[in-house]
N, C-alpha and C. Protein backbone atom coordinates (compact mmCIF):
# COMPACT_ATOMS: atom_id res chain seq x y z
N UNK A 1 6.37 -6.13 -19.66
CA UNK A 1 6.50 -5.81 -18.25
C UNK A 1 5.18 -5.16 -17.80
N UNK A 2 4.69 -5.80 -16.28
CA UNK A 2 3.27 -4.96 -16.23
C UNK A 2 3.10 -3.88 -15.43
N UNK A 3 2.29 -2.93 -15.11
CA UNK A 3 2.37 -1.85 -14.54
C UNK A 3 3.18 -2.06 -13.44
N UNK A 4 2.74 -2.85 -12.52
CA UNK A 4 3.55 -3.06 -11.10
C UNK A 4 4.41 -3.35 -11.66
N UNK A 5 5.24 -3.86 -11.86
CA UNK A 5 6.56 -3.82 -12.08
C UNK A 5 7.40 -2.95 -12.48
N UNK A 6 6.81 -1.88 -12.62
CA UNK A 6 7.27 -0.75 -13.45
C UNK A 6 7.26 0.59 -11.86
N UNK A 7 6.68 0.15 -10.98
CA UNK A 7 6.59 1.12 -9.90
C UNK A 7 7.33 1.12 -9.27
N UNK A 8 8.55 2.28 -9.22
CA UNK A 8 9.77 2.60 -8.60
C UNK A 8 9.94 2.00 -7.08
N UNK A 9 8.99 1.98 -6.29
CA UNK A 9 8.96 2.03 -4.92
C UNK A 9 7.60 1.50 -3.99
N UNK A 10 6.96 2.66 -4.24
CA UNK A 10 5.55 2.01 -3.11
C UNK A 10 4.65 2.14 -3.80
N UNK A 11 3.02 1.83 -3.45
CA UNK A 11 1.84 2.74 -4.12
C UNK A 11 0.99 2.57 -2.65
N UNK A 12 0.41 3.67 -2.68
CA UNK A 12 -0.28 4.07 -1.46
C UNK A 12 -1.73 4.17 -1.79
N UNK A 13 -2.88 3.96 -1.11
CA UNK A 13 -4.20 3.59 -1.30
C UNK A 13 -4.65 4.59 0.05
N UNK A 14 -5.74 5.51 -0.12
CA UNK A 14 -6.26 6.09 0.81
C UNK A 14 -7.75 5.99 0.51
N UNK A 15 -8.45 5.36 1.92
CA UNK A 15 -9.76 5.10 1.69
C UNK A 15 -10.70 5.53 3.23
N UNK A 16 -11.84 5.84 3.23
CA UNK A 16 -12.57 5.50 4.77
C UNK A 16 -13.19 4.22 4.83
N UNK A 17 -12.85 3.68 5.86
CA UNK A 17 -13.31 2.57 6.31
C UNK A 17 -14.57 2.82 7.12
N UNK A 18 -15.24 2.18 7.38
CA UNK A 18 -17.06 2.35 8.44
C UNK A 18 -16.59 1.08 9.59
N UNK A 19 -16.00 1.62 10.90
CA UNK A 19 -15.74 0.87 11.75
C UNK A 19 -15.89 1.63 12.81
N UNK A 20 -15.68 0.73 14.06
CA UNK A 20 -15.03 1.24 15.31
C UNK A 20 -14.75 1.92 16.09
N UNK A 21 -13.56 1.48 15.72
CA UNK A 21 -12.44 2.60 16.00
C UNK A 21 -11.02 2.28 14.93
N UNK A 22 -10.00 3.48 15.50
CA UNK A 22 -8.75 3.75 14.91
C UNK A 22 -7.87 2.52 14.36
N UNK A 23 -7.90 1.34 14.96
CA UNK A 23 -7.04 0.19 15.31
C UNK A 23 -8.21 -0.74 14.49
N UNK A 24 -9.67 -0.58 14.12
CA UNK A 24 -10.05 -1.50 12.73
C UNK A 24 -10.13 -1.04 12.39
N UNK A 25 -9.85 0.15 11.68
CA UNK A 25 -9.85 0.91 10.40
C UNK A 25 -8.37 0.40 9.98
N UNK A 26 -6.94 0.12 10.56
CA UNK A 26 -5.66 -0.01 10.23
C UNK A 26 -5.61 -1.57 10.02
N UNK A 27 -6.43 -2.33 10.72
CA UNK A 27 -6.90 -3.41 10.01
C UNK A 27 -7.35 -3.81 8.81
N UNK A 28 -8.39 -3.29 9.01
CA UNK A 28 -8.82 -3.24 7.60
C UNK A 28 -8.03 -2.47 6.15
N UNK A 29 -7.19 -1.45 6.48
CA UNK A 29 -6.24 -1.10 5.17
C UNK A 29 -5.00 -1.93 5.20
N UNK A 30 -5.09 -2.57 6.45
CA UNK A 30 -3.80 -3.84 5.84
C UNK A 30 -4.30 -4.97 5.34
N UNK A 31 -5.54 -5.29 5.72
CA UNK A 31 -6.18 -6.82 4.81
C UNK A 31 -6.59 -6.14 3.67
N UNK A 32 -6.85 -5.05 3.33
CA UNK A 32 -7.63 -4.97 1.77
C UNK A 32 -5.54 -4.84 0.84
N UNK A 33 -4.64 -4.28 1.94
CA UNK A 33 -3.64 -4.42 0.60
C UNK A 33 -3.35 -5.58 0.81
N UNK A 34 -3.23 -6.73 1.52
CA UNK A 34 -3.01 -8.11 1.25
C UNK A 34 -4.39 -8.73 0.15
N UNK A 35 -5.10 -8.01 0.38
CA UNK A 35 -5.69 -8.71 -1.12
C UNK A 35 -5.79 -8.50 -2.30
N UNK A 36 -5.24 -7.37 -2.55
CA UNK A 36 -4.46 -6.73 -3.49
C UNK A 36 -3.46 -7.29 -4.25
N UNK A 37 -2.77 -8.13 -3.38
CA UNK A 37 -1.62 -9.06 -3.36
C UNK A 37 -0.28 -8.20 -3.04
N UNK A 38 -0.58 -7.15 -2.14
CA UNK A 38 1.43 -6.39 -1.49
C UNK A 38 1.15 -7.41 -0.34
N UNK A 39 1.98 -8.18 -0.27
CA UNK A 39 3.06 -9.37 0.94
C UNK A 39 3.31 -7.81 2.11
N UNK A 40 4.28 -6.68 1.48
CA UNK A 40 4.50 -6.20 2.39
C UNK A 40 4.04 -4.43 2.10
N UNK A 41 3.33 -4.45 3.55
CA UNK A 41 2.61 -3.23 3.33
C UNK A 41 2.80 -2.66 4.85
N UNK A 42 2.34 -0.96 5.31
CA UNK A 42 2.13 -0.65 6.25
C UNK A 42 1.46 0.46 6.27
N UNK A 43 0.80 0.75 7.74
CA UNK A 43 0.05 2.20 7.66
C UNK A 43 0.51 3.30 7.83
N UNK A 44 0.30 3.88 6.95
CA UNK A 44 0.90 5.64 6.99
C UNK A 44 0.19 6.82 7.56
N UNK A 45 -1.13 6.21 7.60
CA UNK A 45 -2.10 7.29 8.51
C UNK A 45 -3.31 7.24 8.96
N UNK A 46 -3.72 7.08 9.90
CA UNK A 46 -5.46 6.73 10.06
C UNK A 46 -5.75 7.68 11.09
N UNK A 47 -6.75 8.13 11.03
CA UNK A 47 -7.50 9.07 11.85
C UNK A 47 -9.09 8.87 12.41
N UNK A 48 -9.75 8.62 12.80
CA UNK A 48 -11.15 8.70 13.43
C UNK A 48 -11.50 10.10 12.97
N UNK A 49 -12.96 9.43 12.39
CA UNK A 49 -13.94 10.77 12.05
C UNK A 49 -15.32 10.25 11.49
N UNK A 50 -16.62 10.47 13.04
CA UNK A 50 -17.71 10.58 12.49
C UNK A 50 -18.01 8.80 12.97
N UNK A 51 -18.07 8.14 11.77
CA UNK A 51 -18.52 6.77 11.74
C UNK A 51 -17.58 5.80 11.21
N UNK A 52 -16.07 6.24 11.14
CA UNK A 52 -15.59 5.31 10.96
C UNK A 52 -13.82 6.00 10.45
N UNK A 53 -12.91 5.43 10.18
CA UNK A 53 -11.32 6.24 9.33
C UNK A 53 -11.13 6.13 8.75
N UNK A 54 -10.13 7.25 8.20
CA UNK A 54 -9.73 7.69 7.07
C UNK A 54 -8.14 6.68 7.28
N UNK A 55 -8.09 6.03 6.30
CA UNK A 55 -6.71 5.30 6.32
C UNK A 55 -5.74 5.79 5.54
N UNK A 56 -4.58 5.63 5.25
CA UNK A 56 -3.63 5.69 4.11
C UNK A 56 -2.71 4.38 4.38
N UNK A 57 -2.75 3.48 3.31
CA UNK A 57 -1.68 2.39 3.60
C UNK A 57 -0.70 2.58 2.11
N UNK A 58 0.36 1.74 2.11
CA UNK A 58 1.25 1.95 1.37
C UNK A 58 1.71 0.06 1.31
N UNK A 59 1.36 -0.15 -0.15
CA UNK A 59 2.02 -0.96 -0.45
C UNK A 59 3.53 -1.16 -1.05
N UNK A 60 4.48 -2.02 -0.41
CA UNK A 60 5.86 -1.75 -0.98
C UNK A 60 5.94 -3.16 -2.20
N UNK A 61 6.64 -2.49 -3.58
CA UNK A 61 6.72 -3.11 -4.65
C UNK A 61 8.19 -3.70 -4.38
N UNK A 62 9.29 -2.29 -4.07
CA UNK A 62 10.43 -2.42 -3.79
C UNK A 62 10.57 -1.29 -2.37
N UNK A 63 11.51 -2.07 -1.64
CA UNK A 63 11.94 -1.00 -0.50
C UNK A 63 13.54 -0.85 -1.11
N UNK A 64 13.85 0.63 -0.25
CA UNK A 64 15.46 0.54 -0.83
C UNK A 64 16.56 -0.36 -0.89
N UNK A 65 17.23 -0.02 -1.98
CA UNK A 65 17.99 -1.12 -1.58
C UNK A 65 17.82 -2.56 -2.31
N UNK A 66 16.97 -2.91 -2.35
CA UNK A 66 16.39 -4.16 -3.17
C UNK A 66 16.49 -4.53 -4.48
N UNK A 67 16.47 -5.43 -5.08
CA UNK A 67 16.35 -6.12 -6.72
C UNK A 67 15.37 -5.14 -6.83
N UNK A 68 15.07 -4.10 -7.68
CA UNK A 68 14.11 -3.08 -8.12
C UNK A 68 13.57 -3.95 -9.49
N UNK A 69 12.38 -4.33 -8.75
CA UNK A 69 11.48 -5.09 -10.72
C UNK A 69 11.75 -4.47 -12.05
N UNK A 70 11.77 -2.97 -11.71
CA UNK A 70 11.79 -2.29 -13.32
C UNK A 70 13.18 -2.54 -14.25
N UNK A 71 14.16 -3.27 -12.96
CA UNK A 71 15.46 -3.65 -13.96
C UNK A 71 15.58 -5.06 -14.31
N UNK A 72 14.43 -5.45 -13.98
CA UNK A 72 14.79 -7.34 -14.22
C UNK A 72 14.71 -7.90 -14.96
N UNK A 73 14.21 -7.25 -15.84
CA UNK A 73 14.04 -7.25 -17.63
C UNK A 73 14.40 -6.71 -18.78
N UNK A 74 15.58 -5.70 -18.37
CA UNK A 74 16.09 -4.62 -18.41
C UNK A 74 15.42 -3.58 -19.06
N UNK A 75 14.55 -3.39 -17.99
CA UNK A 75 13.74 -2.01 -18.27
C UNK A 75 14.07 -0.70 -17.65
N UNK A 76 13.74 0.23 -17.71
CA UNK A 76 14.44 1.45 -16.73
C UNK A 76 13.64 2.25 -16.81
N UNK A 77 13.64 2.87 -15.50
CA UNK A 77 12.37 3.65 -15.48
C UNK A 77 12.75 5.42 -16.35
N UNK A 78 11.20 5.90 -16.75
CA UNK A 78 11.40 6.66 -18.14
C UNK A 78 11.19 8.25 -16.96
């Protein structure tokens, strides 16, 4: 079983982007987690500062509720 699959819930990525403004910086942390490969992701925080934002996006592995990966093999989380 590989790491991602083993991640209870989300994983979140916080980076500065060199843009704009507020609205391509949230761009840009949703195309870098689609290339990542999270299908489904969203932004948790961006702010303007200086020359460009501070993002936080959150990729979802599992949302609640869902087939949780870490049991599909019957693994369980430790």
């Amino acid at each position: 079983m590989s790491a991602r699959q083993k991640i209870l819930d989300a994983c979140d990525i916080e980076t500065f982007f060199v843009c704009k403004d507020a609205e391509e910086g949230k761009r840009l942390g949703l195309a870098l987690m689609k290339e990542l490969g999270f299908a489904d992701c969203d932004v948790v925080f961006s702010e303007m500062a200086g020359p460009g934002a501070r993002v936080r996006v959150r990729g979802y592995v599992n949302r609640p509720g869902s087939t949780y990966t870490w049991r599909q093999e019957g693994g369980r989380p430790s």
